[in-house]
Protein backbone atom coordinates (compact mmCIF):
# COMPACT_ATOMS: atom_id res chain seq x y z
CA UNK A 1 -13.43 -105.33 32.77
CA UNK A 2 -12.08 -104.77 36.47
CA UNK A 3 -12.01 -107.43 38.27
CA UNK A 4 -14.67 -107.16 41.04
CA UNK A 5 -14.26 -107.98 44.77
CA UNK A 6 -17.57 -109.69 45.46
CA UNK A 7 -18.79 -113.91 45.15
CA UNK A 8 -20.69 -114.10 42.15
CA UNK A 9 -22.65 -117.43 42.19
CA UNK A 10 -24.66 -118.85 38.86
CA UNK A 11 -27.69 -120.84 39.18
CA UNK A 12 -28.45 -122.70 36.07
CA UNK A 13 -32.14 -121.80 34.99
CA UNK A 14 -33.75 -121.64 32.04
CA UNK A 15 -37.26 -123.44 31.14
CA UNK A 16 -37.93 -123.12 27.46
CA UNK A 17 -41.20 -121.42 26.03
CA UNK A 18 -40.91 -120.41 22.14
CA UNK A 19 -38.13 -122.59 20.59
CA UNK A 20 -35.06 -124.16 21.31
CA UNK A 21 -33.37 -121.31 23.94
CA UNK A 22 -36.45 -119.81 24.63
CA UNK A 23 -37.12 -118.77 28.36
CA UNK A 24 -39.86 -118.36 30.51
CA UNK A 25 -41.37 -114.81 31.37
CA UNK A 26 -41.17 -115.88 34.94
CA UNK A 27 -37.70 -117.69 35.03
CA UNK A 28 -36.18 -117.37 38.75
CA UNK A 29 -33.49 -115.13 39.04
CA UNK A 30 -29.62 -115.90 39.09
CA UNK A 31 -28.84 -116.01 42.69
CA UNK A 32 -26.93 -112.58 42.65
CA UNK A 33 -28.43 -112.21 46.59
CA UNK A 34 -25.15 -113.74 47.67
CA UNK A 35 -23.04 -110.89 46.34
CA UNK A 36 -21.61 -108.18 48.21
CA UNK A 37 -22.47 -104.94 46.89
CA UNK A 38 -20.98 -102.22 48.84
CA UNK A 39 -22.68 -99.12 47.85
CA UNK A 40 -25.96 -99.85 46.84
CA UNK A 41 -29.38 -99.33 48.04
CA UNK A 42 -32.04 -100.81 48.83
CA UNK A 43 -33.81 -99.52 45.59
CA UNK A 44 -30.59 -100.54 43.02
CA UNK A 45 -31.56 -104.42 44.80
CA UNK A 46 -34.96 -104.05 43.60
CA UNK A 47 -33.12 -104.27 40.11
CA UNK A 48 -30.45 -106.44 41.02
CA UNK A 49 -32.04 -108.96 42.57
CA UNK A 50 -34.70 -109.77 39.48
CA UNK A 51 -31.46 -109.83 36.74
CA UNK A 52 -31.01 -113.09 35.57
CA UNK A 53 -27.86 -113.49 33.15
CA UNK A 54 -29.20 -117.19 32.64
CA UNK A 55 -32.16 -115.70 30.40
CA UNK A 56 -29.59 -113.26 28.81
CA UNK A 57 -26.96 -116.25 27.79
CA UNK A 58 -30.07 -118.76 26.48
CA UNK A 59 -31.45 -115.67 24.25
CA UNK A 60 -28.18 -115.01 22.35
CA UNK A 61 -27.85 -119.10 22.90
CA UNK A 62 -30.96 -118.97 20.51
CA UNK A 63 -30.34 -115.99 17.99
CA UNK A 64 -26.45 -116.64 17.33
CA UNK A 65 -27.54 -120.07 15.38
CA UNK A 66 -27.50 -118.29 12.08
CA UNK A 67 -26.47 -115.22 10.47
CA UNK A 68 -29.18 -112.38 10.85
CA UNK A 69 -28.34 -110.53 7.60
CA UNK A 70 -30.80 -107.54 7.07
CA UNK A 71 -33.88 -108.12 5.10
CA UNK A 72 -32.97 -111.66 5.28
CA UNK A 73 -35.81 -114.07 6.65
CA UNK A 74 -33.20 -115.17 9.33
CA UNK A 75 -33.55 -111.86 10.52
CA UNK A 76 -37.32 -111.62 10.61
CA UNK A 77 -37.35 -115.20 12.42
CA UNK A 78 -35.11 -113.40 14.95
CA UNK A 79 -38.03 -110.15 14.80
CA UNK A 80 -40.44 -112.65 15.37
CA UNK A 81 -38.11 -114.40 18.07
CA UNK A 82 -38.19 -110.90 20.16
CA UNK A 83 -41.88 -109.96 19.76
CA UNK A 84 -42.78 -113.15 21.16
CA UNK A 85 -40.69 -112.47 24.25
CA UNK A 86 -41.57 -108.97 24.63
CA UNK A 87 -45.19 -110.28 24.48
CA UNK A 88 -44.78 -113.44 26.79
CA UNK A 89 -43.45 -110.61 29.46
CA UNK A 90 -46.78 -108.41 29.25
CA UNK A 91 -46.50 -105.91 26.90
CA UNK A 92 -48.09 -104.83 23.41
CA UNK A 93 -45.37 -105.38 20.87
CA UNK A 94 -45.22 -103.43 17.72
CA UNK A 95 -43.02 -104.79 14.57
CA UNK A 96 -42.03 -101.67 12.45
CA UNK A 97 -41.16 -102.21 8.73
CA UNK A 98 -38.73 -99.94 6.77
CA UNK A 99 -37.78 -99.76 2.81
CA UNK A 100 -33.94 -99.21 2.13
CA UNK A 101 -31.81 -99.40 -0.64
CA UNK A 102 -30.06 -102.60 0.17
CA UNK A 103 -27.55 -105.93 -1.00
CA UNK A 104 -27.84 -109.12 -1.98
CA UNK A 105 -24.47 -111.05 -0.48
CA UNK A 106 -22.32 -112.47 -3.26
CA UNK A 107 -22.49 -116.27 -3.82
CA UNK A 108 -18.58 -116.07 -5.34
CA UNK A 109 -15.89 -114.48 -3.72
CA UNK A 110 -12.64 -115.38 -4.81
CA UNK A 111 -9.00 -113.85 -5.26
CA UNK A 112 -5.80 -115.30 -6.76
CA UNK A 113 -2.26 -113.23 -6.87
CA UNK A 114 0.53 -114.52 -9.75
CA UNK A 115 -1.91 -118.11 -9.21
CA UNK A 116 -1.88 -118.62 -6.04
CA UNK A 117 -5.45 -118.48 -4.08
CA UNK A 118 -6.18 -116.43 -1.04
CA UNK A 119 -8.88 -116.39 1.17
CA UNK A 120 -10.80 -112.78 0.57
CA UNK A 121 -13.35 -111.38 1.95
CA UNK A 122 -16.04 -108.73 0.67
CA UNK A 123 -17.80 -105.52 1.17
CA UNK A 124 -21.49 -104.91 1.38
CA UNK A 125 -22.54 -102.84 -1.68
CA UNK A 126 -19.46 -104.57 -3.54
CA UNK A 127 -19.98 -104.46 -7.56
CA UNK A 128 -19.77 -108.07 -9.17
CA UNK A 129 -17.62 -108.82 -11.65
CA UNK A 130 -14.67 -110.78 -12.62
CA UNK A 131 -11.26 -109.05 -13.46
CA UNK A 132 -7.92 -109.96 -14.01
CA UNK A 133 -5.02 -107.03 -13.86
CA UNK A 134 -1.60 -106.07 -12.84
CA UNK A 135 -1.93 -105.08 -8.77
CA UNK A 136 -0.48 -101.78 -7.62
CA UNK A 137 -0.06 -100.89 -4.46
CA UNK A 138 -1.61 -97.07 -3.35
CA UNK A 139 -1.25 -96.57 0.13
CA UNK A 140 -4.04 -95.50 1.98
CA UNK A 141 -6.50 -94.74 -1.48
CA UNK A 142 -6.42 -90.79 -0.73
CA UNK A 143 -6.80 -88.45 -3.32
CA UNK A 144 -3.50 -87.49 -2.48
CA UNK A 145 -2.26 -90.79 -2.26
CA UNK A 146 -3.70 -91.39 -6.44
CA UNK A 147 -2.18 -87.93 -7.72
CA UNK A 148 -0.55 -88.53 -10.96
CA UNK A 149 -0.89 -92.33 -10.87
CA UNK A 150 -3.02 -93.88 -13.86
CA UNK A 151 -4.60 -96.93 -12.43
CA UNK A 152 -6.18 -97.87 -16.17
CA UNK A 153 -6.57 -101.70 -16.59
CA UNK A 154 -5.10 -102.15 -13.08
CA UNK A 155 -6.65 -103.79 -9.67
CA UNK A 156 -5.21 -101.62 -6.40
CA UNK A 157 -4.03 -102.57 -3.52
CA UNK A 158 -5.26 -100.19 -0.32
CA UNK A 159 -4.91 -100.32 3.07
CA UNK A 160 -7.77 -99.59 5.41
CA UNK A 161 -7.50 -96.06 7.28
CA UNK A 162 -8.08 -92.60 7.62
CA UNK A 163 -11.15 -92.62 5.15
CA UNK A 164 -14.03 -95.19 4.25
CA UNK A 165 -13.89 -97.69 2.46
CA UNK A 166 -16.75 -96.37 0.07
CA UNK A 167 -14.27 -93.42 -0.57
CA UNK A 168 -11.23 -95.74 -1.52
CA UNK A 169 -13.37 -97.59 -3.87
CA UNK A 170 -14.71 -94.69 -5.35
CA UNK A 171 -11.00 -92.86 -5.82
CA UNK A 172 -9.27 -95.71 -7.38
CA UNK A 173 -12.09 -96.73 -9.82
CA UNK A 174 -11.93 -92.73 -10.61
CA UNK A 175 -8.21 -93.49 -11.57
CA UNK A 176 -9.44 -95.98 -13.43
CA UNK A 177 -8.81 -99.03 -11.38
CA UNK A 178 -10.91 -102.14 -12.55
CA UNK A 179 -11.20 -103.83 -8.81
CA UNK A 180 -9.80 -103.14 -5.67
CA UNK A 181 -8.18 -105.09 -2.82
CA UNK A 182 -8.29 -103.66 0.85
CA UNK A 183 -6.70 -104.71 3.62
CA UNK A 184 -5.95 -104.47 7.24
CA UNK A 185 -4.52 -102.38 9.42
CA UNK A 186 -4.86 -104.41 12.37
CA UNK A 187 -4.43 -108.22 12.77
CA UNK A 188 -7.27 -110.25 12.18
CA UNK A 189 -9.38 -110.94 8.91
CA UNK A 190 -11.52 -107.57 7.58
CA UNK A 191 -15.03 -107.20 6.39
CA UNK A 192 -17.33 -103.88 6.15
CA UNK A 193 -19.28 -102.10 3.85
CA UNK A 194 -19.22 -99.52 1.39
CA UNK A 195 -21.69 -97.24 2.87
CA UNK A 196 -24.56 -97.68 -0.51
CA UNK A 197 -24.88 -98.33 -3.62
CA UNK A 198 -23.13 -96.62 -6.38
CA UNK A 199 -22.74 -97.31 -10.46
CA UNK A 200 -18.78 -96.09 -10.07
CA UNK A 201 -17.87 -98.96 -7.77
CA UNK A 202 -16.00 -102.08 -9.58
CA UNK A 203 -15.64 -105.30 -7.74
CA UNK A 204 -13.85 -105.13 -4.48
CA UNK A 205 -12.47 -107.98 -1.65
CA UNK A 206 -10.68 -107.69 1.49
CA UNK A 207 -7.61 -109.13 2.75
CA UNK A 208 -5.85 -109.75 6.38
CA UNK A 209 -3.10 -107.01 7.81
CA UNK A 210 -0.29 -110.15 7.36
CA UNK A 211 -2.15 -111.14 3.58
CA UNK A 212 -1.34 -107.52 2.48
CA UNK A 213 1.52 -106.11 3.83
CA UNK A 214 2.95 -109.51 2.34
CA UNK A 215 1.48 -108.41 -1.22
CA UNK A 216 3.06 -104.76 -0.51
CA UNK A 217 6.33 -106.38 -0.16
CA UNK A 218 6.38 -108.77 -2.58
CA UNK A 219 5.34 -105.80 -5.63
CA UNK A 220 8.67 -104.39 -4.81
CA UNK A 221 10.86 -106.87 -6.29
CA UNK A 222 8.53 -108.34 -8.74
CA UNK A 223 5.40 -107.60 -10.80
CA UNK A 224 2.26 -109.04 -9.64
CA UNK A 225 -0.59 -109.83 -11.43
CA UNK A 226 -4.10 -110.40 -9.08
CA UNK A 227 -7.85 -111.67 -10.65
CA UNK A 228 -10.74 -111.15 -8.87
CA UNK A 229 -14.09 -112.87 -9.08
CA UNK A 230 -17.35 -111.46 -7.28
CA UNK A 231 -20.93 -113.10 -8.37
CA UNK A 232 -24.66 -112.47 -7.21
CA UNK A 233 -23.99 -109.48 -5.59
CA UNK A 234 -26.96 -107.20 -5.91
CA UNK A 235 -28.40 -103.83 -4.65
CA UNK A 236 -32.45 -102.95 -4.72
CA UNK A 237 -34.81 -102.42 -2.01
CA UNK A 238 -35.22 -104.25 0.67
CA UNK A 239 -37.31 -104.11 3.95
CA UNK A 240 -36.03 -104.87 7.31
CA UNK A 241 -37.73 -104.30 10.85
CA UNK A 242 -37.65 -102.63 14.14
CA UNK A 243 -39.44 -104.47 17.18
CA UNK A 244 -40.95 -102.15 20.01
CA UNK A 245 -42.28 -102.64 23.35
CA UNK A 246 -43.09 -99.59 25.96
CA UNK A 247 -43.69 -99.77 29.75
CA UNK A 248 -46.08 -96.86 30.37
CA UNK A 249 -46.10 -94.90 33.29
CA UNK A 250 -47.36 -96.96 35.92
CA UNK A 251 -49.82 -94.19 37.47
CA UNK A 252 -51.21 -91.99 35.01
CA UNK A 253 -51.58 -89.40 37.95
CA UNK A 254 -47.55 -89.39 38.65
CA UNK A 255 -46.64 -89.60 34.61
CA UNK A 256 -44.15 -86.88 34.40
CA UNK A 257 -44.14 -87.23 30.50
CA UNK A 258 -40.43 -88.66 29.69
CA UNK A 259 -39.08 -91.75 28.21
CA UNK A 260 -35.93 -93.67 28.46
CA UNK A 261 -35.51 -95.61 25.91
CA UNK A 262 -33.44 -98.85 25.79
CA UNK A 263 -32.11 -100.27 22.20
CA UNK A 264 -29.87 -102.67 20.71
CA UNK A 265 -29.42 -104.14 17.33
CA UNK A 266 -30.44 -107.26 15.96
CA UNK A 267 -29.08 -107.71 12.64
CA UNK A 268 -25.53 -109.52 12.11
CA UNK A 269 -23.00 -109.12 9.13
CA UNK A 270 -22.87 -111.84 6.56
CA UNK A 271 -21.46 -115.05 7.78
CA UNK A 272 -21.29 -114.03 11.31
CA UNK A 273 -23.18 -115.47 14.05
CA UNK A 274 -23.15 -112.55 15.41
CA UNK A 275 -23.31 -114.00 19.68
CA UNK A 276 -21.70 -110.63 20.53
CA UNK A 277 -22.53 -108.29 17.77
CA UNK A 278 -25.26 -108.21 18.97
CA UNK A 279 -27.34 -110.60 20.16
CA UNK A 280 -25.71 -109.83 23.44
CA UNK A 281 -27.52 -106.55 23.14
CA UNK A 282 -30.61 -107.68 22.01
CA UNK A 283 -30.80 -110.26 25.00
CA UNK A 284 -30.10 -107.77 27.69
CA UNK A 285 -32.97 -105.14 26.20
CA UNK A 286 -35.54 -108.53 26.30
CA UNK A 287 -34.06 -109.55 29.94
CA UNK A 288 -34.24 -105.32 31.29
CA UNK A 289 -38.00 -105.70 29.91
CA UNK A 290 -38.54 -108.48 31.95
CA UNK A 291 -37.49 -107.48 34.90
CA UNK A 292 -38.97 -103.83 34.70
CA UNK A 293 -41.83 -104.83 32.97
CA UNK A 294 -43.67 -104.65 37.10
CA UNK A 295 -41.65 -101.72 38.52
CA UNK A 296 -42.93 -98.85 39.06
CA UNK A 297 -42.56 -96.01 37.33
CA UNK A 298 -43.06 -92.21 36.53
CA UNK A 299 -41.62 -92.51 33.40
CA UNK A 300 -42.58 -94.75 30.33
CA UNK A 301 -39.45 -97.12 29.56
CA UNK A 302 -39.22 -98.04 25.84
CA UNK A 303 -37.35 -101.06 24.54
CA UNK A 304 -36.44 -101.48 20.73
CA UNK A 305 -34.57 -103.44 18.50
CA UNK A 306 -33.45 -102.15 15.52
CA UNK A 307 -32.50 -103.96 11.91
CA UNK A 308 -29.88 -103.19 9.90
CA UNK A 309 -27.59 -101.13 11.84
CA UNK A 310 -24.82 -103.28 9.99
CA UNK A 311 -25.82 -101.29 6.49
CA UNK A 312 -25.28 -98.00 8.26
CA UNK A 313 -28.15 -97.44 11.18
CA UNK A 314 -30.81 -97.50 9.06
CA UNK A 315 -33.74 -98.91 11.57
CA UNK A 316 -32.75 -96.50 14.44
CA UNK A 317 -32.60 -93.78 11.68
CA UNK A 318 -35.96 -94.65 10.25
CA UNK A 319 -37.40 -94.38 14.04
CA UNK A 320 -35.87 -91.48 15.11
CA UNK A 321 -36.63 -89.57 11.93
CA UNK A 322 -40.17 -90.68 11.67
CA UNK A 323 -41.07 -89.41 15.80
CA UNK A 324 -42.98 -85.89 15.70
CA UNK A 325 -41.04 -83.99 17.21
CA UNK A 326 -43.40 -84.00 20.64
CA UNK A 327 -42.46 -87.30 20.95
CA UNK A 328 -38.50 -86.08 20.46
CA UNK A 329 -39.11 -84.19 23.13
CA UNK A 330 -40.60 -86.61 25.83
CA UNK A 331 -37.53 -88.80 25.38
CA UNK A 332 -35.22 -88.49 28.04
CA UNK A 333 -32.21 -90.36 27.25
CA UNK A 334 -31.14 -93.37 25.35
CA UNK A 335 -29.33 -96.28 26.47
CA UNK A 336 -28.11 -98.06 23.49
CA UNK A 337 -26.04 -101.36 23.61
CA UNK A 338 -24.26 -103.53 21.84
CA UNK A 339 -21.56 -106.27 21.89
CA UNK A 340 -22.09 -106.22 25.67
CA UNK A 341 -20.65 -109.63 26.38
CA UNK A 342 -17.56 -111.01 24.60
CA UNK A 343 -14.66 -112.40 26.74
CA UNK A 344 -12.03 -111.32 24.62
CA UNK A 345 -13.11 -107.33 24.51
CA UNK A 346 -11.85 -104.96 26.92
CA UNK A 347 -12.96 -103.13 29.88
CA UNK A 348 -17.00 -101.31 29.70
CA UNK A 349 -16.69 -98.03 28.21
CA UNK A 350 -19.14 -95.57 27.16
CA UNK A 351 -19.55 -93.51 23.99
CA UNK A 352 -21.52 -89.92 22.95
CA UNK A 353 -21.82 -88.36 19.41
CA UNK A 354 -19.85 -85.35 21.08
CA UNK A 355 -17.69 -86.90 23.69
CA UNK A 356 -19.72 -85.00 26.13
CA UNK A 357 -21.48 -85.93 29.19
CA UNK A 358 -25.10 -86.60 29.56
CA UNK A 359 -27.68 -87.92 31.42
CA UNK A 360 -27.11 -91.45 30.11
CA UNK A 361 -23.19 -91.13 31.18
CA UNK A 362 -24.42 -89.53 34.36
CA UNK A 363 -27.19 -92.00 35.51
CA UNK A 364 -25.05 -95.06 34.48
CA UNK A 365 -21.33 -93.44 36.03
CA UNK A 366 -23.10 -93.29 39.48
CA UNK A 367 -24.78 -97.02 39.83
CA UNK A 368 -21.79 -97.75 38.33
CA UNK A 369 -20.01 -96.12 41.29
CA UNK A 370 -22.03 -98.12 43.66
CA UNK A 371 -21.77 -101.26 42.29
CA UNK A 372 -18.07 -101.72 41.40
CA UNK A 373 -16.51 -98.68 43.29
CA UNK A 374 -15.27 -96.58 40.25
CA UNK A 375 -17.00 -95.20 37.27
CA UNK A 376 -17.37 -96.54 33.83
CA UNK A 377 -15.45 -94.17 31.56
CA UNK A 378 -16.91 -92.24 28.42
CA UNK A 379 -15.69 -90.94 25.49
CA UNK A 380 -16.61 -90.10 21.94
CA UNK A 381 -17.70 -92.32 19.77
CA UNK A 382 -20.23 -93.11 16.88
CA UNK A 383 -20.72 -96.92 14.86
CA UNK A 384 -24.16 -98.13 16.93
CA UNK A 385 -27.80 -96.93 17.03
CA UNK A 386 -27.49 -93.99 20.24
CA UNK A 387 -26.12 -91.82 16.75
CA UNK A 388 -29.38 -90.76 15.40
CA UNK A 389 -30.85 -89.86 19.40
CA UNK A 390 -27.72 -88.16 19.94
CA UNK A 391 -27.75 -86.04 16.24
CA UNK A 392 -31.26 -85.09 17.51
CA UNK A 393 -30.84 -83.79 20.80
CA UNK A 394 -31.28 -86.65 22.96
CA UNK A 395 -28.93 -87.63 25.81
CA UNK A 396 -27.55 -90.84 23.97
CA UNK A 397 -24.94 -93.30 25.05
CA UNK A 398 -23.34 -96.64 23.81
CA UNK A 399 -22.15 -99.63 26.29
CA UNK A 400 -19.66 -101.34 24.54
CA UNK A 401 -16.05 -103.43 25.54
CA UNK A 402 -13.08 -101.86 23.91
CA UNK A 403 -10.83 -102.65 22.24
CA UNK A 404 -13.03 -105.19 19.98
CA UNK A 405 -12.62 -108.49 20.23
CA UNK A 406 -10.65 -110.33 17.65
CA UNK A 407 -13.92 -112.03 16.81
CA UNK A 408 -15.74 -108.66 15.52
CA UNK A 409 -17.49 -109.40 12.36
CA UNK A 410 -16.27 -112.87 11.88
CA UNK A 411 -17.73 -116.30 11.89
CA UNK A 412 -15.86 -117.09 15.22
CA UNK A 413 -18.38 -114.49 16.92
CA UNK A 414 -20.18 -117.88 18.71
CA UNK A 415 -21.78 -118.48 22.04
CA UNK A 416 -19.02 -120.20 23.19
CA UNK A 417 -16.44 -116.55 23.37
CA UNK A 418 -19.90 -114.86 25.55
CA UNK A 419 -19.09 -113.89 29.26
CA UNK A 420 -21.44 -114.49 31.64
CA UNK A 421 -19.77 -112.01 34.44
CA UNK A 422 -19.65 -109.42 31.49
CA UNK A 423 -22.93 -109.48 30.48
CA UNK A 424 -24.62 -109.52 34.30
CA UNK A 425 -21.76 -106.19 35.29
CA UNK A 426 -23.63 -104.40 32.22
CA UNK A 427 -27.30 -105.63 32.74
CA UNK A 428 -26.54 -104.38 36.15
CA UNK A 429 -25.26 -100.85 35.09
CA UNK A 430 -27.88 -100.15 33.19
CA UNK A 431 -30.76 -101.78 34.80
CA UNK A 432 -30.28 -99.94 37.69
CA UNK A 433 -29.16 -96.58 35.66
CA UNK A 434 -32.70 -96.53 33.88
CA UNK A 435 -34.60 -97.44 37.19
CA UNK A 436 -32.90 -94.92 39.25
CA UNK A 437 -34.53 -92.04 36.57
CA UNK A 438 -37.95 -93.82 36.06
CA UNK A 439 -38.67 -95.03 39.61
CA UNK A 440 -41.57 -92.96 41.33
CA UNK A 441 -39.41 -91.40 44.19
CA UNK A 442 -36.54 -89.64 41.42
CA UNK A 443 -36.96 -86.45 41.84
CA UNK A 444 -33.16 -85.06 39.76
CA UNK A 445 -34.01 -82.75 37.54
CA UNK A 446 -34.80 -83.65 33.90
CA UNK A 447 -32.33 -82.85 30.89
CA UNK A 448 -32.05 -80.15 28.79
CA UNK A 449 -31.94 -81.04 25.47
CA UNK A 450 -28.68 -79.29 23.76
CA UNK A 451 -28.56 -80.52 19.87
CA UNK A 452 -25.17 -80.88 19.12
CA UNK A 453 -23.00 -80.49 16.16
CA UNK A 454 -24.20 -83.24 13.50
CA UNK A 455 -21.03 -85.81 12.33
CA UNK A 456 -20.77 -87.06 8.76
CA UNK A 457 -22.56 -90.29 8.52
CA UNK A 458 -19.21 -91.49 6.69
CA UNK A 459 -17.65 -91.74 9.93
CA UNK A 460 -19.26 -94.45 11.51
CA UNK A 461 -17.95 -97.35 8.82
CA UNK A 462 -14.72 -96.89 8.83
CA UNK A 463 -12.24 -97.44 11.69
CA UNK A 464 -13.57 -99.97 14.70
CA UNK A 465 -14.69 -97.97 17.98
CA UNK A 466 -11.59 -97.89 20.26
């Protein structure tokens, strides 16, 4: 994130209402009056004034104190959690359930190579099993890369890239492989899933970029010989939840029939606190509810939450698919975030389904402008919940820092690596971005909705958004 020329000054606030971290609908704003913004008006303040990155920090302060696994009931404490904010701020909040086809995390994972134990990860939808099997290393786990090679009685070695890691699974058990060890290609440790459930997969862990590349170079001057155990993994359904709150028009007279809707995720990976990914998000949507809950407004504002985005988007694509499609078509844009505040990502970057712009990338490039002097750049990108608005027509954006931190999906993702400065810069972008469509006196023209080109689902599993 730039660096910006302007006194930021933190008043500590927070006055607890449901639970430990819990604050108060009518908490008194971070004392962000001091700042110098040189471009804004007098209507961004309105916004500006009202955000208080105090709430934001004691909400992921609350929801980062376990894993929120979908389906899990640490993730419905955390649904319950947001509804009662949502509903201690004014508004009507709805919990939606959804059936999916999901996992049970294994209570085993182990791997040992010629005796010696490493520490493995796993991937959701991961067969269980034990095996024990000379290792062989195939590349990348292409079809190409498993021409002519017999992998019969055998565990292989892959390295993540190019395709999912459902599809490596899937090739080398096809070759006859009887588990399967990923690993890296960048530093840090590696988790993901496998996209579903499937009969054809055989047990599979992950490894580091250092833990494998050490394994590659050690089968070249010896034969190695690798057992791995995976136990109480499952797959069945599963429900999971989405939470929604809406901010109607605010005359019904000057209602010009759109929404902008504002989402994040709730769920975490396994063994992840998940501070960043996201309860960062989720904290910004309840703290942008807040403080437009009494705006007003031509346009209704929707805030959601969605579970199990970690299993492949499944709560935004249970919403999106399940609107009539004259409901489709009131909804403006959507602002989606998530992992909005870790100090060890990159600069605030924006991504579309098509790498095009929008209204989203428009709105938020121009407070964006104002506020820090530049625009926030966009590019293409899937992985987060604006996929199934964007797939269906709708101007759709992610906020995100890139590159990742080295924290992503880990159990290091903790309160203590969250960014105050980061997360007021994007409560700010957006806050402002939404308000400057929905408030009374906009009078831009409204989108047309172009439906672009759909993307393979596949895609949004495998490689980290950069």
């Amino acid at each position: 994130m730039k660096k910006k020329k302007r006194l930021i000054t933190m008043a500590l606030a927070a006055t607890l209402a449901f639970g430990a971290f819990n604050v108060q609908a009518n908490a008194q704003p971070t004392a962000i009056a001091e700042q110098s913004f040189q471009g804004v008006n007098g209507l961004d303040n309105k916004i500006l004034k009202q955000i208080n990155v105090d709430n934001i920090y004691n909400h992921i302060a609350h929801l980062e104190q376990t894993p929120r696994v979908a389906a899990s009931p640490e993730e419905y404490a955390a649904v319950q959690y947001i509804k009662q904010q949502f509903e201690a701020y004014g508004y009507n909040a709805e919990i939606q359930p959804f059936e999916f086809f999901g996992f049970t995390t294994p209570h085993t994972v182990a791997l040992t190579v010629n005796g010696t134990s490493l520490p493995a990860g796993f991937f959701t939808y991961t067969a269980s099993g034990e095996v024990t099997a000379p290792l062989e290393y195939v590349g990348l786990g292409r079809l190409t890369d498993l021409e002519n090679k017999d992998l019969t009685g055998k565990i292989a070695l892959i390295q993540r890239g190019d395709i999912p890691f459902g599809e490596k699974v899937l090739n080398a058990a096809r070759s006859g492989a009887e588990g399967v060890i990923i690993f890296n290609n960048a530093a840090g440790s590696l988790s993901g899933t496998l996209g579903g459930a499937s009969e054809e997969y055989v047990p599979a862990v992950s490894l580091s970029l250092a833990q494998g590349q050490a394994l590659v170079a050690q089968l070249e001057n010896e034969e190695v010989t690798a057992s791995i155990k995976v136990l109480g993994a499952s797959s069945g359904l599963r429900t999971s939840h989405n939470v929604i709150a809406s901010k109607k028009a605010t005359n019904k007279n000057k209602d010009n029939g759109k929404a902008i809707v504002l989402t994040s995720h709730h769920d975490s990976v396994p063994g992840a606190p998940g501070a960043n990914d996201n309860a960062s998000g989720t904290a910004m949507v309840l703290e942008l509810a807040r403080v437009l809950k009494n705006q007003p407004t031509d346009t209704e504002i929707r805030f959601i939450t969605f579970g199990a985005e970690e299993l492949g988007l499944i709560g935004s694509r249970h919403y999106v698919s399940n609107l009539p499609d004259s409901e489709l078509n009131r909804i403006a844009a959507n602002f989606n975030l998530d992992m909005v505040g870790s100090r060890d990502a990159g600069d605030l970057v924006m991504r579309t389904v098509d790498g095009q712009a929008n209204l989203v990338t428009e709105l938020a490039q121009a407070t964006s402008t104002r506020l820090n002097g530049e625009p926030t750049p966009f590019a293409r990108g899937g992985s987060s919940d604006h996929v199934p608005f964007g797939e269906a027509g709708i101007p759709a954006a992610l906020f995100i820092h890139s590159p990742l931190e080295p924290w992503y999906h880990t159990p290091e993702d903790t309160l203590d690596k969250i960014s105050k400065e980061k997360l007021q810069d994007v409560a700010q972008i957006v806050g402002t971005a939404i308000y400057d469509y929905a408030r009374f006196d906009n009078q831009g023209p409204k989108p047309k909705r172009v439906k672009p080109a759909s993307i393979p689902q596949q895609m949004y599993f495998e490689e980290d958004v950069q």
